[in-house]
N, C-alpha and C. Protein backbone atom coordinates (compact mmCIF):
# COMPACT_ATOMS: atom_id res chain seq x y z
N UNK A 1 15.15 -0.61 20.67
CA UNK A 1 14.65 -1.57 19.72
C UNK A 1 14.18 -2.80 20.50
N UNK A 2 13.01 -3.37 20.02
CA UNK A 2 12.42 -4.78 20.43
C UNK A 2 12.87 -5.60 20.17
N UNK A 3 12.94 -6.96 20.63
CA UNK A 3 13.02 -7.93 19.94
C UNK A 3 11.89 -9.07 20.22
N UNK A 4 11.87 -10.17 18.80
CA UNK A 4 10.66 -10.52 18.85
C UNK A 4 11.04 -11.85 18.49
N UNK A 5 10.91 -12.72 19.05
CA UNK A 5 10.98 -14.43 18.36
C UNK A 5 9.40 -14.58 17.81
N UNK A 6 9.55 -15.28 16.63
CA UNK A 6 8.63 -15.69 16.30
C UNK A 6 8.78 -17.06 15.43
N UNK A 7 7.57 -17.74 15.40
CA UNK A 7 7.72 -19.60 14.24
C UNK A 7 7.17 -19.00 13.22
N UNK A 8 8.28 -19.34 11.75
CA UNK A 8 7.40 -19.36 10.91
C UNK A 8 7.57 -20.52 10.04
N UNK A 9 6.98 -21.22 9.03
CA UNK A 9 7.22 -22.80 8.66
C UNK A 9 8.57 -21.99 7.50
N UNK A 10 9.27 -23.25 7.82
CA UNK A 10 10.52 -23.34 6.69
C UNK A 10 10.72 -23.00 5.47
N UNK A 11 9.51 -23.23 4.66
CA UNK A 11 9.31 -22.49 3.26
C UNK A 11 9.58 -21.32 3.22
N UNK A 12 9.08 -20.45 4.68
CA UNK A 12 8.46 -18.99 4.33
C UNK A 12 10.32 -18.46 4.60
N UNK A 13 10.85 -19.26 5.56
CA UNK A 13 12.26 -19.03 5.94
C UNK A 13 13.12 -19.22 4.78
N UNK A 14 13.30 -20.23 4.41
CA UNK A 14 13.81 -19.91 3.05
C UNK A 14 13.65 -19.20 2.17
N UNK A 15 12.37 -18.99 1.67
CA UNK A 15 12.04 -17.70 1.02
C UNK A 15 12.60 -16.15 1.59
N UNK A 16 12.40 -16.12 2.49
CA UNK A 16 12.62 -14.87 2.95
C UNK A 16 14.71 -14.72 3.01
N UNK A 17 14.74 -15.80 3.30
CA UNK A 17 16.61 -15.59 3.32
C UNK A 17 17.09 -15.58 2.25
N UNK A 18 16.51 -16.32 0.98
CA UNK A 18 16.85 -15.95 -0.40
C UNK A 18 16.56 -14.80 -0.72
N UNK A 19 15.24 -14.06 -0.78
CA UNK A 19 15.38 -12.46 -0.70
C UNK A 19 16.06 -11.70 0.08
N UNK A 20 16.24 -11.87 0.98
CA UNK A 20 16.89 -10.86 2.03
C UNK A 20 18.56 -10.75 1.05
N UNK A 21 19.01 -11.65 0.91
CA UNK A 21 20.37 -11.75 0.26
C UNK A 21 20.77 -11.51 -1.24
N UNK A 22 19.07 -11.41 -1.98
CA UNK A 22 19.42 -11.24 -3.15
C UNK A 22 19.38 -9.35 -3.04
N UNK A 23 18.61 -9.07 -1.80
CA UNK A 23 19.14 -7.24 -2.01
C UNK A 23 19.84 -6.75 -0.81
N UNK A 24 20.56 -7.99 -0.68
CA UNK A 24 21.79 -7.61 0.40
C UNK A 24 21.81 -6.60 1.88
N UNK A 25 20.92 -7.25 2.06
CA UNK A 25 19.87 -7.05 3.30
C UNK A 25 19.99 -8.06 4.49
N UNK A 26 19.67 -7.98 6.02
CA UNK A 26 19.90 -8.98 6.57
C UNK A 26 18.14 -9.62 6.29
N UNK A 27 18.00 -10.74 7.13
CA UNK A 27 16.46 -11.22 7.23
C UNK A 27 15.59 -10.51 7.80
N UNK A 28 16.13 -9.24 9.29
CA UNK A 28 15.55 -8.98 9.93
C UNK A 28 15.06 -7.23 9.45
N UNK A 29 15.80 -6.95 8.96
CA UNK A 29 15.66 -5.79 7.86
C UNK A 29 14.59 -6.28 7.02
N UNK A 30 14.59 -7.16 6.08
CA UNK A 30 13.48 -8.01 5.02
C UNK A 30 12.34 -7.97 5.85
N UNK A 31 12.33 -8.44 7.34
CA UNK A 31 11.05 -8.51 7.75
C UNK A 31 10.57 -7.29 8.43
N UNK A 32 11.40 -6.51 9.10
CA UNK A 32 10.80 -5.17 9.52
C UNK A 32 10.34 -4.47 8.50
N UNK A 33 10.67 -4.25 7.47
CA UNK A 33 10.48 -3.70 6.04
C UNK A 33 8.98 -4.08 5.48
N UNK A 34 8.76 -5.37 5.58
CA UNK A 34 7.68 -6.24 4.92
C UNK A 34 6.81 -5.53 6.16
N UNK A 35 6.71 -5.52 7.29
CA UNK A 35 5.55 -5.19 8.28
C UNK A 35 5.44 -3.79 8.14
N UNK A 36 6.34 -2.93 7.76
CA UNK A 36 6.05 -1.63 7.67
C UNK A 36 5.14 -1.28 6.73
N UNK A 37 5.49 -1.87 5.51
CA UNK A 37 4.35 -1.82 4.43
C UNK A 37 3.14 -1.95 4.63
N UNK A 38 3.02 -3.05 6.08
CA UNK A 38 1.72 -3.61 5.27
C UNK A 38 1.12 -2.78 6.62
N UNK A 39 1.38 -2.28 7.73
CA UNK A 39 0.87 -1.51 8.52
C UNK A 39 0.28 -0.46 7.75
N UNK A 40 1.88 0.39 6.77
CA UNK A 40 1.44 1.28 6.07
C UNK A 40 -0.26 0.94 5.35
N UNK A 41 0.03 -0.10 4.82
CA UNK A 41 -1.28 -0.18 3.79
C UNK A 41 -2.52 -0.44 4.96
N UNK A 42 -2.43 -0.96 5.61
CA UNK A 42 -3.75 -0.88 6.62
C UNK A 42 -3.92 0.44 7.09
N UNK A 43 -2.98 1.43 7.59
CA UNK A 43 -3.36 2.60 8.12
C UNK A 43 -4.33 3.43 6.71
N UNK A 44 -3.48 3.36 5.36
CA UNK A 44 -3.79 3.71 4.08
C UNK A 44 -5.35 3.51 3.84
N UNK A 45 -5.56 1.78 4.45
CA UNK A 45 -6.65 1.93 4.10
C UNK A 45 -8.02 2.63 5.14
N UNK A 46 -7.95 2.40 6.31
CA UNK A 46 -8.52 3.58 7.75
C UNK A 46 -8.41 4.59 6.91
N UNK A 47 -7.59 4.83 7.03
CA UNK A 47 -7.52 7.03 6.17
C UNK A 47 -8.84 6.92 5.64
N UNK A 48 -8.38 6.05 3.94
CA UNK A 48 -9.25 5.94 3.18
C UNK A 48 -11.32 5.81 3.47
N UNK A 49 -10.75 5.02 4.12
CA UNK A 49 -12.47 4.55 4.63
C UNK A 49 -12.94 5.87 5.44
N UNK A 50 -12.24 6.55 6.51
CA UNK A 50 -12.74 7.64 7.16
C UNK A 50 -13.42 8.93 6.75
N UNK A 51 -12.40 8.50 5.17
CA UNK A 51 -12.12 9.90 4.40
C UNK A 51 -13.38 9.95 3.84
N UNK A 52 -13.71 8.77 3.00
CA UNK A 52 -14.40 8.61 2.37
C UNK A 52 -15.92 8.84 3.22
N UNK A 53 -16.05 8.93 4.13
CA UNK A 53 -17.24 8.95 4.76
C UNK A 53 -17.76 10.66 5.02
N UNK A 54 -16.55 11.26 4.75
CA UNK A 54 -17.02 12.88 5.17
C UNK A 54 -17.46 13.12 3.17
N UNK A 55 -17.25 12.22 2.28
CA UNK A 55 -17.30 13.03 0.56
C UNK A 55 -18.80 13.09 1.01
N UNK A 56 -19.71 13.66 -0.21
CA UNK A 56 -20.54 14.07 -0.64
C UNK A 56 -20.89 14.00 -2.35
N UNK A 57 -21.31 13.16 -2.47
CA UNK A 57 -21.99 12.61 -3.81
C UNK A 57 -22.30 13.75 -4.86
N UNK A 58 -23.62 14.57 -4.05
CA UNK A 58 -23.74 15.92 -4.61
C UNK A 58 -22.44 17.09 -5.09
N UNK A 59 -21.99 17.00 -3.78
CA UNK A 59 -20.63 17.79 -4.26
C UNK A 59 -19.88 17.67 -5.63
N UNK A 60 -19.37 16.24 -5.20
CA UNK A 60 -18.62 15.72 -6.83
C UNK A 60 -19.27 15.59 -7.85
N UNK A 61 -20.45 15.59 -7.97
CA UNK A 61 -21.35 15.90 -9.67
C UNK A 61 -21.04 16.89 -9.79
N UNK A 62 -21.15 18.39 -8.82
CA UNK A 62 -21.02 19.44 -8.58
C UNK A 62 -20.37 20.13 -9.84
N UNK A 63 -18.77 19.25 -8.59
CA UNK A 63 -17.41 19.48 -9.73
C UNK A 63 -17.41 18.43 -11.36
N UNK A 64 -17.84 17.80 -11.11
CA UNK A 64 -17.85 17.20 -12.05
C UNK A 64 -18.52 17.92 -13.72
N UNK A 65 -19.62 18.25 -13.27
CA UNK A 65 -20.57 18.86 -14.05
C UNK A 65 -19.29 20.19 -14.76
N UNK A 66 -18.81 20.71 -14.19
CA UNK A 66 -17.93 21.64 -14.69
C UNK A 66 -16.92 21.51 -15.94
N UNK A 67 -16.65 20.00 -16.27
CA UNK A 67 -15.62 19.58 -16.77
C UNK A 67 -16.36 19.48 -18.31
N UNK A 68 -15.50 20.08 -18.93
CA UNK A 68 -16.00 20.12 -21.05
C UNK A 68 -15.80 18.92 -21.22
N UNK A 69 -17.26 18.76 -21.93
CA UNK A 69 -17.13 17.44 -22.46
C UNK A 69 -16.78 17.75 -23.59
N UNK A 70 -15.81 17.12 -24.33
CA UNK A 70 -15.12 16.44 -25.24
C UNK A 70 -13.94 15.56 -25.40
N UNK A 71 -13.55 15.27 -26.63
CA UNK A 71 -12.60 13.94 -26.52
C UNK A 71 -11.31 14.05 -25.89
N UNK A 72 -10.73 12.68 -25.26
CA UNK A 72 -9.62 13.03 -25.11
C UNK A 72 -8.49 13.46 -26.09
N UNK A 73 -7.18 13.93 -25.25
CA UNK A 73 -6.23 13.81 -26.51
C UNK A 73 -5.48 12.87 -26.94
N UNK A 74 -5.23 12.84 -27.46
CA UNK A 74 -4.37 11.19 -28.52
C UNK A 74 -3.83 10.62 -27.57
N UNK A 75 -2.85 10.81 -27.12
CA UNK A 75 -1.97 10.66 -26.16
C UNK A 75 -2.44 9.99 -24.65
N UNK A 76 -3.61 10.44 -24.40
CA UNK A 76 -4.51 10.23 -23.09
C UNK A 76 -5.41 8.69 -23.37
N UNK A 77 -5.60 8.58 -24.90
CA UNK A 77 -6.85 7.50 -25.32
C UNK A 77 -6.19 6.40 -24.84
């Protein structure tokens, strides 16, 4: 395991030690946690963008075109 000093202004420190304790967590857990997410969501979004570059427009009318038109069901509206 790393370790990492870092500044962050006092607000964000307090904030973060009031959460960390309201789910009984240390701070450093709260913050490894918080960076995992948001890596997660940046990698999430790469995928996304990459992914999106192999679709095909044509294709998905394709499938699309297949689908009966009519209403939804109650439940769905």
């Amino acid at each position: 395991m790393s370790t990492l000093s870092i500044r962050i202004p006092d607000s964000l420190h307090k904030r973060v030690k009031v959460l960390a304790s309201q789910d009984n967590i240390s701070i450093n857990q709260f913050i490894a946690t918080a960076l995992a997410e948001k890596l997660s969501a940046l990698d999430t979004e790469k995928y996304l963008e990459e992914r999106s570059k192999r679709g095909s427009r044509e294709k998905y009318l394709n499938v699309l075109s297949k689908v009966k038109d009519r209403e939804p069901l109650e439940f769905d509206r």
